[in-house]
Each structure stands twice: as C-alpha cells, then as structure tokens.
PDB file of N, CA and C in Angstrom:
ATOM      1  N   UNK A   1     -12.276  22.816  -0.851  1.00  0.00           N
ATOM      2  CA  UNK A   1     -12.042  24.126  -1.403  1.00  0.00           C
ATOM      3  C   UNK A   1     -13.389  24.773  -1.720  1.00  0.00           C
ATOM      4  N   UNK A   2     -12.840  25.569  -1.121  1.00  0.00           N
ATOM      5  CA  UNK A   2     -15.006  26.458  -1.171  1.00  0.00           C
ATOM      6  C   UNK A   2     -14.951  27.333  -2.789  1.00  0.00           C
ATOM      7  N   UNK A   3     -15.730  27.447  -3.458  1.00  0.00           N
ATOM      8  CA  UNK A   3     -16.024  27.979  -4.435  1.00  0.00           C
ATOM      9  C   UNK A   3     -16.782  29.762  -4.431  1.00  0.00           C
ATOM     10  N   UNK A   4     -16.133  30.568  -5.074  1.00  0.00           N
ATOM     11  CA  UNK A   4     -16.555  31.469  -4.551  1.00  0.00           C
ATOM     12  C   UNK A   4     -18.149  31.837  -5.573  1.00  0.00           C
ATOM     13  N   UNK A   5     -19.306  32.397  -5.185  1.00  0.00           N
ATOM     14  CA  UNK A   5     -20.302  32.200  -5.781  1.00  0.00           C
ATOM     15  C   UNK A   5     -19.826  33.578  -7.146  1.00  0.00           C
ATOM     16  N   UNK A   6     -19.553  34.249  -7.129  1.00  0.00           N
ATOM     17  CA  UNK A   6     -19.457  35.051  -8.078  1.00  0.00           C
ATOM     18  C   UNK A   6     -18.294  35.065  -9.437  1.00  0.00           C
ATOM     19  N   UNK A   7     -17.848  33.573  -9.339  1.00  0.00           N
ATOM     20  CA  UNK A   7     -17.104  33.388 -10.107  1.00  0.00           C
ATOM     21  C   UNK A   7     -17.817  32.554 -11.354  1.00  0.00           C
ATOM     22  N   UNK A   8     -17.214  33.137 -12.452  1.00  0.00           N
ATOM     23  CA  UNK A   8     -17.423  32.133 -13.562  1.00  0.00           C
ATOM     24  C   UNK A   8     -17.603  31.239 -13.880  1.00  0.00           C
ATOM     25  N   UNK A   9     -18.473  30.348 -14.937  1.00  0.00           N
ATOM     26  CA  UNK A   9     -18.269  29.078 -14.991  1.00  0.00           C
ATOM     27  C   UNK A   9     -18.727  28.580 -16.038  1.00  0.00           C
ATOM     28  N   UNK A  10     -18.600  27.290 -16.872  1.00  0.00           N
ATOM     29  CA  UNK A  10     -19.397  27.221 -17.955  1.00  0.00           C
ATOM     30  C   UNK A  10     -19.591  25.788 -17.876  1.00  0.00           C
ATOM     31  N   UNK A  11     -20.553  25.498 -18.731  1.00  0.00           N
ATOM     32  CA  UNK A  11     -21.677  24.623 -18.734  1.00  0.00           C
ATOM     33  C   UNK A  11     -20.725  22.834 -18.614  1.00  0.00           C
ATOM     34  N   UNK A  12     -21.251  22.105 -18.096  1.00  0.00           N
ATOM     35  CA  UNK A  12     -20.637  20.832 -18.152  1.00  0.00           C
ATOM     36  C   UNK A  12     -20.608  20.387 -19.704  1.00  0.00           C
ATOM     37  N   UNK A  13     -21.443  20.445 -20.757  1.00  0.00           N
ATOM     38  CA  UNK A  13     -20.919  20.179 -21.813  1.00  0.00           C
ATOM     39  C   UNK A  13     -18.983  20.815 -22.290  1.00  0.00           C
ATOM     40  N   UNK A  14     -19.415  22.064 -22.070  1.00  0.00           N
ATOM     41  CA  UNK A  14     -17.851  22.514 -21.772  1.00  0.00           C
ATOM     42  C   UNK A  14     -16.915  21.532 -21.269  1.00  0.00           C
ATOM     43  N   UNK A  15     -17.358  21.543 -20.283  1.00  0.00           N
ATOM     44  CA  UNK A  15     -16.533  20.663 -19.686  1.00  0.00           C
ATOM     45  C   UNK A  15     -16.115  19.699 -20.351  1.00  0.00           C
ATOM     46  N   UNK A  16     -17.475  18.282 -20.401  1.00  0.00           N
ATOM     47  CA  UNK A  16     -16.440  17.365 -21.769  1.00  0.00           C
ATOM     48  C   UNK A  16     -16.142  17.292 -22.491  1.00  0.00           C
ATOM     49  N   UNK A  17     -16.010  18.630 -23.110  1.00  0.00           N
ATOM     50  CA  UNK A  17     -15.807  18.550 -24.581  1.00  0.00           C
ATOM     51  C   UNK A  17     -14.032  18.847 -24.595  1.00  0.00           C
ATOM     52  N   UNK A  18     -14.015  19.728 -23.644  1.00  0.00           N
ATOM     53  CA  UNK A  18     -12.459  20.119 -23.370  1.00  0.00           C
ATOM     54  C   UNK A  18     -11.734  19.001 -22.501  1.00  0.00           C
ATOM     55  N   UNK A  19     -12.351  17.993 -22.099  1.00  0.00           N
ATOM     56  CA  UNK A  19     -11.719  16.818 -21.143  1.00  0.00           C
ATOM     57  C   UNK A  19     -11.551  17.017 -20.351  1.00  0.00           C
ATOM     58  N   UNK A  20     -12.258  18.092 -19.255  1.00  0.00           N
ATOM     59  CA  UNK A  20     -12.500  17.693 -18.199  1.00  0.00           C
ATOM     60  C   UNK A  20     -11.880  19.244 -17.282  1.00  0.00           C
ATOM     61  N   UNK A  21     -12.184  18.717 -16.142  1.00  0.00           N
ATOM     62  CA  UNK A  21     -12.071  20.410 -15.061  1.00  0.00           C
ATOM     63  C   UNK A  21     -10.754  20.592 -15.272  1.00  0.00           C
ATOM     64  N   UNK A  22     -10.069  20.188 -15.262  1.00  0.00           N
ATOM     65  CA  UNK A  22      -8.216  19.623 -15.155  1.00  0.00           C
ATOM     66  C   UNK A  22      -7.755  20.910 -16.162  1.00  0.00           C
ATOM     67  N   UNK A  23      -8.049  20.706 -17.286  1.00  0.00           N
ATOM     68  CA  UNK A  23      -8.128  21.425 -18.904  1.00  0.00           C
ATOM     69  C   UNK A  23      -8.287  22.818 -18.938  1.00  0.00           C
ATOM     70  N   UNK A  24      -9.346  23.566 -17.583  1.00  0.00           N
ATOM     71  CA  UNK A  24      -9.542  24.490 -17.142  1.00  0.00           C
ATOM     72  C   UNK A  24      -8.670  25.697 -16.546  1.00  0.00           C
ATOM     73  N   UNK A  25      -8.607  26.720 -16.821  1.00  0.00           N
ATOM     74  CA  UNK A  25      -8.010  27.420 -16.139  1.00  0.00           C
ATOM     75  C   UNK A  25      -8.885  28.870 -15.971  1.00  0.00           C
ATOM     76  N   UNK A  26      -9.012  29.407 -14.458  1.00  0.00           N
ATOM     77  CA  UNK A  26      -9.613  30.614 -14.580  1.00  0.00           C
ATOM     78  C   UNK A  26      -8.197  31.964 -14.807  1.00  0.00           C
ATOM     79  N   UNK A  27      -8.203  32.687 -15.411  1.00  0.00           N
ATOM     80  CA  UNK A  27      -7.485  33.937 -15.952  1.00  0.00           C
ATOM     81  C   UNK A  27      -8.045  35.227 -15.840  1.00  0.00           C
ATOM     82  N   UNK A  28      -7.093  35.994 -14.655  1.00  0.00           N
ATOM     83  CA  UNK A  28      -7.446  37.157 -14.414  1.00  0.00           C
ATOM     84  C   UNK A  28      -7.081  38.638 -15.028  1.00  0.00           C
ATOM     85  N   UNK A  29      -7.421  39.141 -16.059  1.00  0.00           N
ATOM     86  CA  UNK A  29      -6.949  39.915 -17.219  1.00  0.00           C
ATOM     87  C   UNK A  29      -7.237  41.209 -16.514  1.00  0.00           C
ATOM     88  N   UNK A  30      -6.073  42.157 -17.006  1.00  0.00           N
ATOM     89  CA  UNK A  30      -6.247  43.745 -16.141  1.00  0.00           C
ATOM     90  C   UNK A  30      -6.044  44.338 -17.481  1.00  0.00           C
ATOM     91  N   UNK A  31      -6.528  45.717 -17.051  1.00  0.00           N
ATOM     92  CA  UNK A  31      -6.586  47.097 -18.669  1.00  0.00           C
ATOM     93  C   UNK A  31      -6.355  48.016 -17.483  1.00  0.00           C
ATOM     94  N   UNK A  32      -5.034  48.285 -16.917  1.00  0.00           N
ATOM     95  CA  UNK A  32      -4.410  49.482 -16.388  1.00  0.00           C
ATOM     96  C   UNK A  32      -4.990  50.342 -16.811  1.00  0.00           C
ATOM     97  N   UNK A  33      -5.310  50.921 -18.114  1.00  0.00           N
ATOM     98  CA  UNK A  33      -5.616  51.930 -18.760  1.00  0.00           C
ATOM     99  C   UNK A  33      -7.168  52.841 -18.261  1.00  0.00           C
ATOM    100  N   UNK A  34      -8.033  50.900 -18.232  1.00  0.00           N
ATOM    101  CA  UNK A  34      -9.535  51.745 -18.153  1.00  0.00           C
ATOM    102  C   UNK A  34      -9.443  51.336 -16.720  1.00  0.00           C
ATOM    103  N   UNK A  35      -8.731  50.762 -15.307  1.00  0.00           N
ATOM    104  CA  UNK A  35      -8.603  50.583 -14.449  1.00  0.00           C
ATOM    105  C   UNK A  35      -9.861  49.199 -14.408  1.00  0.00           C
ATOM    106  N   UNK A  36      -9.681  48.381 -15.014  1.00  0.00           N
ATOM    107  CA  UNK A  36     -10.167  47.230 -15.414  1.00  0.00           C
ATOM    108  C   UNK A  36     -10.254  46.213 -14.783  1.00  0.00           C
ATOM    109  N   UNK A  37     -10.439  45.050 -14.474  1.00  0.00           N
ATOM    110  CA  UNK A  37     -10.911  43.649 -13.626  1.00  0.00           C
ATOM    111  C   UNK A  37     -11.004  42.245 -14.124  1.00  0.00           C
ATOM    112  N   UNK A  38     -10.728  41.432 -15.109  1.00  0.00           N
ATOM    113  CA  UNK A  38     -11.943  40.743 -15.668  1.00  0.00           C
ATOM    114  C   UNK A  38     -11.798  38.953 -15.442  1.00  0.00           C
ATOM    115  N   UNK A  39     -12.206  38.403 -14.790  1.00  0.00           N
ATOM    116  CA  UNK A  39     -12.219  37.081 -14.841  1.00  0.00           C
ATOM    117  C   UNK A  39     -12.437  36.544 -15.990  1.00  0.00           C
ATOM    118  N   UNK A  40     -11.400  35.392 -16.792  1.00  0.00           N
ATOM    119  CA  UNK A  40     -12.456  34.992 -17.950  1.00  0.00           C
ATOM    120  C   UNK A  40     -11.844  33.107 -17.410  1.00  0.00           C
ATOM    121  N   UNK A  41     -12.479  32.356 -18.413  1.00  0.00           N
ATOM    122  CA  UNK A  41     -12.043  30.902 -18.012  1.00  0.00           C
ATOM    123  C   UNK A  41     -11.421  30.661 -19.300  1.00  0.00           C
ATOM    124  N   UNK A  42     -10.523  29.968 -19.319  1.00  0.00           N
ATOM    125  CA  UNK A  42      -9.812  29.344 -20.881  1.00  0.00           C
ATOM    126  C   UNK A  42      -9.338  27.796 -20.659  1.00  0.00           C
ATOM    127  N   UNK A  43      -9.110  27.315 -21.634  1.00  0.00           N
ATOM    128  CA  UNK A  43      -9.041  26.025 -21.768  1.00  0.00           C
ATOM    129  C   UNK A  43      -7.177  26.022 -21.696  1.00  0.00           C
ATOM    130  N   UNK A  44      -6.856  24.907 -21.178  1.00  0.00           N
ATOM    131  CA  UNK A  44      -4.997  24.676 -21.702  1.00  0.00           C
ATOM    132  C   UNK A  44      -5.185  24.161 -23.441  1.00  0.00           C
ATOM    133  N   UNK A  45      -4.105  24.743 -24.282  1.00  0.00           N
ATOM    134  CA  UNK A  45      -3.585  24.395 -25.135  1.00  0.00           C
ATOM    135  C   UNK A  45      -3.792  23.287 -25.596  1.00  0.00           C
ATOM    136  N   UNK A  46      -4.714  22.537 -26.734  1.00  0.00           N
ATOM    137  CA  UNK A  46      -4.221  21.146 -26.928  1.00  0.00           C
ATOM    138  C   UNK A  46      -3.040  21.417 -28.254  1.00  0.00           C
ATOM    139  N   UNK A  47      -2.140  19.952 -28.545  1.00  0.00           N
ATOM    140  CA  UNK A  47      -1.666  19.728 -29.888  1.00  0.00           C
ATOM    141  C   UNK A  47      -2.347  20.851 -31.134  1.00  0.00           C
ATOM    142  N   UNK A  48      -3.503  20.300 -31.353  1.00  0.00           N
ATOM    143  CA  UNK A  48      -4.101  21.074 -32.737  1.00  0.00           C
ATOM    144  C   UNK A  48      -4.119  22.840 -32.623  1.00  0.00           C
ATOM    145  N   UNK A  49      -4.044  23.333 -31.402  1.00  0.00           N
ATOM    146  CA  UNK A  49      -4.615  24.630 -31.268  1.00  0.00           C
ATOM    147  C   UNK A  49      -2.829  25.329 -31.083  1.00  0.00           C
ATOM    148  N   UNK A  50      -1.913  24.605 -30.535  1.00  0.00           N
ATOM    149  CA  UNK A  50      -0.393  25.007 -30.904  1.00  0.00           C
ATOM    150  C   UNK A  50       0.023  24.935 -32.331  1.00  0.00           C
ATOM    151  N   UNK A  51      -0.291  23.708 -33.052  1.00  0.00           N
ATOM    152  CA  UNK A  51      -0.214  23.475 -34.085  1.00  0.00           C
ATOM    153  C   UNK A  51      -0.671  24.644 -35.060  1.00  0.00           C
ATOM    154  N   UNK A  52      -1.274  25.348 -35.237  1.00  0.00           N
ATOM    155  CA  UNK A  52      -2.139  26.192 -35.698  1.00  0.00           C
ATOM    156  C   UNK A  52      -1.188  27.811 -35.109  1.00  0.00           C
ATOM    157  N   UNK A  53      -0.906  27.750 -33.847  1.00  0.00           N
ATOM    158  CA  UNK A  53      -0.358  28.898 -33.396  1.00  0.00           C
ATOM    159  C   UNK A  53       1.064  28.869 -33.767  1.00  0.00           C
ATOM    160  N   UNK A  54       1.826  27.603 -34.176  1.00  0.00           N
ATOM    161  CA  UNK A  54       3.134  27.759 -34.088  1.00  0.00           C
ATOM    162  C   UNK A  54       3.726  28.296 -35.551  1.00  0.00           C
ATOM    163  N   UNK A  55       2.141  27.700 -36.635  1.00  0.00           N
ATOM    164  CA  UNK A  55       1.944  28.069 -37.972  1.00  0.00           C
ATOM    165  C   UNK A  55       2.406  29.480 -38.774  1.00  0.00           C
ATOM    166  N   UNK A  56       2.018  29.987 -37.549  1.00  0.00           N
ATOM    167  CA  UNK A  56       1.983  31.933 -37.800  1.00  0.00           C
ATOM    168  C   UNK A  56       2.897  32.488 -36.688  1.00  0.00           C
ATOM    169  N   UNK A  57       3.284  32.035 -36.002  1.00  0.00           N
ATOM    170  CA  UNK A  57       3.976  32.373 -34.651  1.00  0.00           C
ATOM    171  C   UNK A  57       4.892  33.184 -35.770  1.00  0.00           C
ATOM    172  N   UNK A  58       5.966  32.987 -36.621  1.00  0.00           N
ATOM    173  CA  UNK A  58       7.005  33.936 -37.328  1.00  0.00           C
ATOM    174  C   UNK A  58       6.676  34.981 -37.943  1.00  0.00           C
ATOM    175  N   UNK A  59       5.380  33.912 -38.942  1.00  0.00           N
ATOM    176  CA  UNK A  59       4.904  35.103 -40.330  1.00  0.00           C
ATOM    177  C   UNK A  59       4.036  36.217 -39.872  1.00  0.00           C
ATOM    178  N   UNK A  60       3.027  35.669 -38.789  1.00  0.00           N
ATOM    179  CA  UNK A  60       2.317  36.845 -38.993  1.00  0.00           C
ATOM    180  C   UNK A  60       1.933  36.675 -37.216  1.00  0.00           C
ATOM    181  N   UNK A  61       2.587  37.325 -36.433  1.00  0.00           N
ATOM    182  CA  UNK A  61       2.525  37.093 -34.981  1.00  0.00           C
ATOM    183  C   UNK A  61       1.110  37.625 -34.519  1.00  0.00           C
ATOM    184  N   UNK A  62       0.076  38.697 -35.262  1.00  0.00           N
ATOM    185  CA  UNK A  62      -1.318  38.992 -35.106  1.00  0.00           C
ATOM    186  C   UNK A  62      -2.353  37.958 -35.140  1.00  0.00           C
ATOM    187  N   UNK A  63      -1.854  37.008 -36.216  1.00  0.00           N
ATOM    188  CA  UNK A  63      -2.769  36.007 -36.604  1.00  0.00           C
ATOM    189  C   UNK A  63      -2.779  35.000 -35.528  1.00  0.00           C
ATOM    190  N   UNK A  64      -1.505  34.826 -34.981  1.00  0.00           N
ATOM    191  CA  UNK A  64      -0.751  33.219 -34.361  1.00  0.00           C
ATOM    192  C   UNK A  64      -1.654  34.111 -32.698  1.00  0.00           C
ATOM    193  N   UNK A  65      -1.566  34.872 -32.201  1.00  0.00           N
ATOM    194  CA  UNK A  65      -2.177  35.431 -30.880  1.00  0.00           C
ATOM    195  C   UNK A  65      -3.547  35.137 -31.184  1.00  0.00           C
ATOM    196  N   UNK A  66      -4.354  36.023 -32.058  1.00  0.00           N
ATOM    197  CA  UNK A  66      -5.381  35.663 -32.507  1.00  0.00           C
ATOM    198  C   UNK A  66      -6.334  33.919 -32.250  1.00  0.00           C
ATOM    199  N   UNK A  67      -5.356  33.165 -33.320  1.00  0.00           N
ATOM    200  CA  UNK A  67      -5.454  31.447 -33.112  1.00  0.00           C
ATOM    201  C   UNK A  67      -5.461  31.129 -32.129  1.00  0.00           C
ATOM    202  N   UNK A  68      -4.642  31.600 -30.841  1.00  0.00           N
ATOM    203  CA  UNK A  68      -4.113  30.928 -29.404  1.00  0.00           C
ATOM    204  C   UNK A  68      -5.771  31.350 -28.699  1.00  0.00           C
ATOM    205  N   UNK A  69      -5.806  32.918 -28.705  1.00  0.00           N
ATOM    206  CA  UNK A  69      -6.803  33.326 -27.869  1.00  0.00           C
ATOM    207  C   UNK A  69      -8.257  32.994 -28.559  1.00  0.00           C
ATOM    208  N   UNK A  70      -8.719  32.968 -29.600  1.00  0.00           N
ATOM    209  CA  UNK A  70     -10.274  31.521 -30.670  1.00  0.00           C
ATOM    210  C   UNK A  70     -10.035  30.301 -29.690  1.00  0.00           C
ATOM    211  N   UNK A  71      -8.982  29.971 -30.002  1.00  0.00           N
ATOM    212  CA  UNK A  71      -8.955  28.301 -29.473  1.00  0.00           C
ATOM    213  C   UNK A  71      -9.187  28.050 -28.648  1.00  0.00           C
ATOM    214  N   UNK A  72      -8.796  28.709 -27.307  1.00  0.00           N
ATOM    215  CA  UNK A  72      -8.957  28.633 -25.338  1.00  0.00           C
ATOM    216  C   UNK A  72      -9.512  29.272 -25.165  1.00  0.00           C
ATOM    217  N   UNK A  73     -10.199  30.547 -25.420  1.00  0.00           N
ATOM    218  CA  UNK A  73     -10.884  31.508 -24.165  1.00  0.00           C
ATOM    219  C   UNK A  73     -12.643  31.083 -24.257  1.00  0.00           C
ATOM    220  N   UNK A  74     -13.038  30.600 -23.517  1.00  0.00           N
ATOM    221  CA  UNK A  74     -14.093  30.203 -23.221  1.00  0.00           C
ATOM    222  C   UNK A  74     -15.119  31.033 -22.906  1.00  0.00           C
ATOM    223  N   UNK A  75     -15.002  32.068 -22.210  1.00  0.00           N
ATOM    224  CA  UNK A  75     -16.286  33.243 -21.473  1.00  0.00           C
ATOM    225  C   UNK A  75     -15.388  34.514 -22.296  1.00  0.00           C
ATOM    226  N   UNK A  76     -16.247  35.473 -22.281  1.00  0.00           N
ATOM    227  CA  UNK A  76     -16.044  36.653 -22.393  1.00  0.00           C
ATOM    228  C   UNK A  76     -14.954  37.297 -24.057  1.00  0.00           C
ATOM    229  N   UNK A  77     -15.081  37.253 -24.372  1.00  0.00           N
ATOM    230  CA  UNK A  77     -14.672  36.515 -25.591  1.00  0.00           C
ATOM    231  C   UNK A  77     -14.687  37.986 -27.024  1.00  0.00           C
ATOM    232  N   UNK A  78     -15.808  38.406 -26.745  1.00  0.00           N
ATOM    233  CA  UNK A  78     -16.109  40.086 -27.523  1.00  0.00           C
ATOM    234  C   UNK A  78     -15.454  41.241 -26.644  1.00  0.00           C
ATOM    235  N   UNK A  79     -15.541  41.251 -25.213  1.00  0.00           N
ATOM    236  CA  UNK A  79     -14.931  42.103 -24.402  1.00  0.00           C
ATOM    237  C   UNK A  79     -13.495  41.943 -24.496  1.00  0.00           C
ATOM    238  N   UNK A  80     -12.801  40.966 -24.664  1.00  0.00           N
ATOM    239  CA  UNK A  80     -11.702  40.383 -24.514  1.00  0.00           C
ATOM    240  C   UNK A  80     -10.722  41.202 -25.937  1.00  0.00           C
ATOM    241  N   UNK A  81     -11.576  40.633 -26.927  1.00  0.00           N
ATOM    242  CA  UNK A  81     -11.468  41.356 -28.248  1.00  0.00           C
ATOM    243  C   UNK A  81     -11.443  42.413 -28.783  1.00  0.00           C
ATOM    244  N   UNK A  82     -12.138  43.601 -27.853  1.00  0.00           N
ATOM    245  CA  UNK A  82     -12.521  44.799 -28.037  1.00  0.00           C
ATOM    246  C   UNK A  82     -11.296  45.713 -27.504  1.00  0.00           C
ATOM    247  N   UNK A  83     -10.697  44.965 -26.533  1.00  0.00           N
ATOM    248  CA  UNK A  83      -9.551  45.800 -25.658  1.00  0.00           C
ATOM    249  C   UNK A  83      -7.851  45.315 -26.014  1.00  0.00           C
ATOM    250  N   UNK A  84      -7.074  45.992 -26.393  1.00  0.00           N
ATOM    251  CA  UNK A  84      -6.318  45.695 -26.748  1.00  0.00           C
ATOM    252  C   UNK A  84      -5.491  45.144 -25.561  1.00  0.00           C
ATOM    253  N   UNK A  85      -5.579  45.964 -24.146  1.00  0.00           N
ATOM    254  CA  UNK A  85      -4.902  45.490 -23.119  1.00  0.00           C
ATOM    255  C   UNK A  85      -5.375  44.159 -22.756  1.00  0.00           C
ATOM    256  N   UNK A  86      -6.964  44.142 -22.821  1.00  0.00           N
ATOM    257  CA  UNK A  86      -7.397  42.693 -22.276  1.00  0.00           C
ATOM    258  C   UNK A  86      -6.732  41.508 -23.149  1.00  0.00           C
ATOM    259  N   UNK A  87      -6.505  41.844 -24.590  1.00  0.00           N
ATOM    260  CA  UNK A  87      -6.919  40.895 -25.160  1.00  0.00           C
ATOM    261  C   UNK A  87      -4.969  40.177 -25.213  1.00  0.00           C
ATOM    262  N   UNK A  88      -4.074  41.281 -24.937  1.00  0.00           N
ATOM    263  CA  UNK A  88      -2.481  40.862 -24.971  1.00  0.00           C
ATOM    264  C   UNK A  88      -2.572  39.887 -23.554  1.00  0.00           C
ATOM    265  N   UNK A  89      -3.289  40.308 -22.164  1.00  0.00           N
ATOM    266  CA  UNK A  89      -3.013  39.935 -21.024  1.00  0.00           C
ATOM    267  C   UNK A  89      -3.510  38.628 -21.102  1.00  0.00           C
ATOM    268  N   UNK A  90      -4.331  38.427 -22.355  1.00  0.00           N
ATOM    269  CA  UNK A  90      -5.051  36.854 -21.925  1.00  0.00           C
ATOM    270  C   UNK A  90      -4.292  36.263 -23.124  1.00  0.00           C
ATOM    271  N   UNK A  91      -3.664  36.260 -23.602  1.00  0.00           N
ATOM    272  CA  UNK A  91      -2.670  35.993 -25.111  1.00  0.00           C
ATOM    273  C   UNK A  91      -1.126  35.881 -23.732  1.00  0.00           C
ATOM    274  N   UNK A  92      -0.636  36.309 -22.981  1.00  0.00           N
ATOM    275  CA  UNK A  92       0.096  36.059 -21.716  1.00  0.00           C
ATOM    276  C   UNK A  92      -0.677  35.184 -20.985  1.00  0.00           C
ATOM    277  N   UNK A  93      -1.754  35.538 -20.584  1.00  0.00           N
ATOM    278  CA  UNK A  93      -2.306  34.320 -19.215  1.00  0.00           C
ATOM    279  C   UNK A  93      -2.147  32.933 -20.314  1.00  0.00           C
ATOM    280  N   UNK A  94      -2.673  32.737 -21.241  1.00  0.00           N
ATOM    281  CA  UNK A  94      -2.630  31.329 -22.045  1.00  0.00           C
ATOM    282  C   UNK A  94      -1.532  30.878 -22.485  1.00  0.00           C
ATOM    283  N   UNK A  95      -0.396  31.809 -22.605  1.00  0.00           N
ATOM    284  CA  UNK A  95       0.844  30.928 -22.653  1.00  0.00           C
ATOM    285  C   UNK A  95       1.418  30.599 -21.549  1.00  0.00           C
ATOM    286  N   UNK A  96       1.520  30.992 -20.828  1.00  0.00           N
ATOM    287  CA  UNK A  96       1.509  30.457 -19.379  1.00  0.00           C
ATOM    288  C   UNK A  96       1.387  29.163 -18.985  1.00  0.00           C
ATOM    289  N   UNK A  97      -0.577  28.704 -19.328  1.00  0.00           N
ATOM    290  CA  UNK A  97      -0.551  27.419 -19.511  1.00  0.00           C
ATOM    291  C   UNK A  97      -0.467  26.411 -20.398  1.00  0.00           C
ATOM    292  N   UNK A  98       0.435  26.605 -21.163  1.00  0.00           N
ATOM    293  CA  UNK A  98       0.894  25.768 -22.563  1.00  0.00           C
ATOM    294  C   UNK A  98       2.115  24.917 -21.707  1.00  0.00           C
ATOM    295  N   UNK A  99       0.937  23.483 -21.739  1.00  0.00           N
ATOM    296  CA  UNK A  99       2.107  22.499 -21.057  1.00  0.00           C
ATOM    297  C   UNK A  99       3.509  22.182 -21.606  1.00  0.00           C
ATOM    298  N   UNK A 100       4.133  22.273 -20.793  1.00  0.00           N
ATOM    299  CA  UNK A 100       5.441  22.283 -21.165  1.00  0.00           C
ATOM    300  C   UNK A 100       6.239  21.022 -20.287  1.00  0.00           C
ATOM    301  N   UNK A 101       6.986  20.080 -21.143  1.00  0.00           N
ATOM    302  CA  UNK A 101       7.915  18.813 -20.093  1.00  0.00           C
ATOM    303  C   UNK A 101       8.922  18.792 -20.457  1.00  0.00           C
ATOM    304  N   UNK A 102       9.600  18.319 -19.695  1.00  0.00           N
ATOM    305  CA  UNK A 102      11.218  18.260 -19.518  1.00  0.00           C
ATOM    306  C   UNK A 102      11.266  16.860 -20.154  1.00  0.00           C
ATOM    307  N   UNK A 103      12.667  16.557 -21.487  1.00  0.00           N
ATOM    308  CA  UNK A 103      12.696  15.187 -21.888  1.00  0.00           C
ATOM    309  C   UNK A 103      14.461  15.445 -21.419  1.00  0.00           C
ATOM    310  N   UNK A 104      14.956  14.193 -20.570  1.00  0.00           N
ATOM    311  CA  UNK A 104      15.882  13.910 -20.613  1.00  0.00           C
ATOM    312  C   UNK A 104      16.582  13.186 -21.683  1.00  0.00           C
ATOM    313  N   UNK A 105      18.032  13.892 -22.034  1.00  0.00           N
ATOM    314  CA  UNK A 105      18.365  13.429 -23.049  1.00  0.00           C
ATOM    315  C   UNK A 105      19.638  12.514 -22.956  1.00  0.00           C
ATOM    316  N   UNK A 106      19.863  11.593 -23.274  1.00  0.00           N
ATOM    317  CA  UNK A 106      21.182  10.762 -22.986  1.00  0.00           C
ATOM    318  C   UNK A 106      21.944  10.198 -24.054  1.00  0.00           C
ATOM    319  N   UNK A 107      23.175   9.540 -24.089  1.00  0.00           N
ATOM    320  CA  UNK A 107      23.794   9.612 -25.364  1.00  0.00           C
ATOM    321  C   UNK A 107      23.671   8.263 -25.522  1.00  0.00           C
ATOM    322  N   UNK A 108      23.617   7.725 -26.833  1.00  0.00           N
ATOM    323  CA  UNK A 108      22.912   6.223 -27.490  1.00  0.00           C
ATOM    324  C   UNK A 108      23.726   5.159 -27.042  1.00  0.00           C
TER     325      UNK A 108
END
C-alpha cells in the first residue's frame, strides 16, 4: 500500500504511546460552510477515554464531545476547535471508531 506523501502523520513516540499503528485512524472532516478539507489523525477510543465520555454523555452532552474529541484527536487540534462544523464532524468521525463487539447471549 503506497503512502501518499502529503498525508499526515505523527511521530513514532505517538505511536507507542497509543499502542501502535492499529489504534490509528486518519479522519476526513468537512465545514460545508467555509467549503473546507481537513485531514486530521485520531486515536480509537480506549476504556478510560469512554469512561470519561459516558460520564457526561446525559448531563452535559458539550462536555462528554469535548472529552471524546481531548482524548483522540492527535493533529490539528486548535483548528478543529475553532470550527464548529469541524469540530461536530470529528466528534462523528470518532464515534465511528469506538470499538464495538457482539456478546452472544445464552440461557444458563
């Protein structure tokens, strides 16, 4: 898989600190409004960073978006913040990748 040179990327410490390329996701955020573009990279969801989002998810749904998009977005991060369109589309791109599994359930 060829890599395209003008794409994003962040530093291999990144990398292990988030566990690895896998953990990665690149996210392509649009602002219809200002006819907008923006590549950013974010991390998947761990435990602690749902934990934290699921906290406020009722009481205060500003805060709980807020928590989701601190925790994962890796690049771009003030731009992201500044735009209200950018900042809902990447608050969507990151739930997206909030792993999700199927538990089969059976009777005892």
């Amino acid at each position: 898989m060829a890599t395209n040179k003008n794409q994003k990327t962040v530093s291999q410490e990144t990398i292990d600190k988030v566990g690895g390329k896998q953990n990665l996701r690149r996210l392509v955020l649009r602002d219809e409004f200002q006819d907008l573009e923006l590549e950013v990279i974010s991390r998947i969801p761990d435990r602690t960073t749902m934990g934290e989002y699921l906290k406020y998810a009722n009481v205060n749904p500003k805060k709980a978006q807020e928590v989701l998009v601190n925790g994962c977005l890796l690049t771009d991060r003030d731009e992201v913040l500044s735009s209200d369109a950018l900042f809902n589309s990447c608050v969507a791109g990151i739930a997206e990748t909030i792993p999700m599994a199927a538990a089969k359930v059976e009777k005892y």
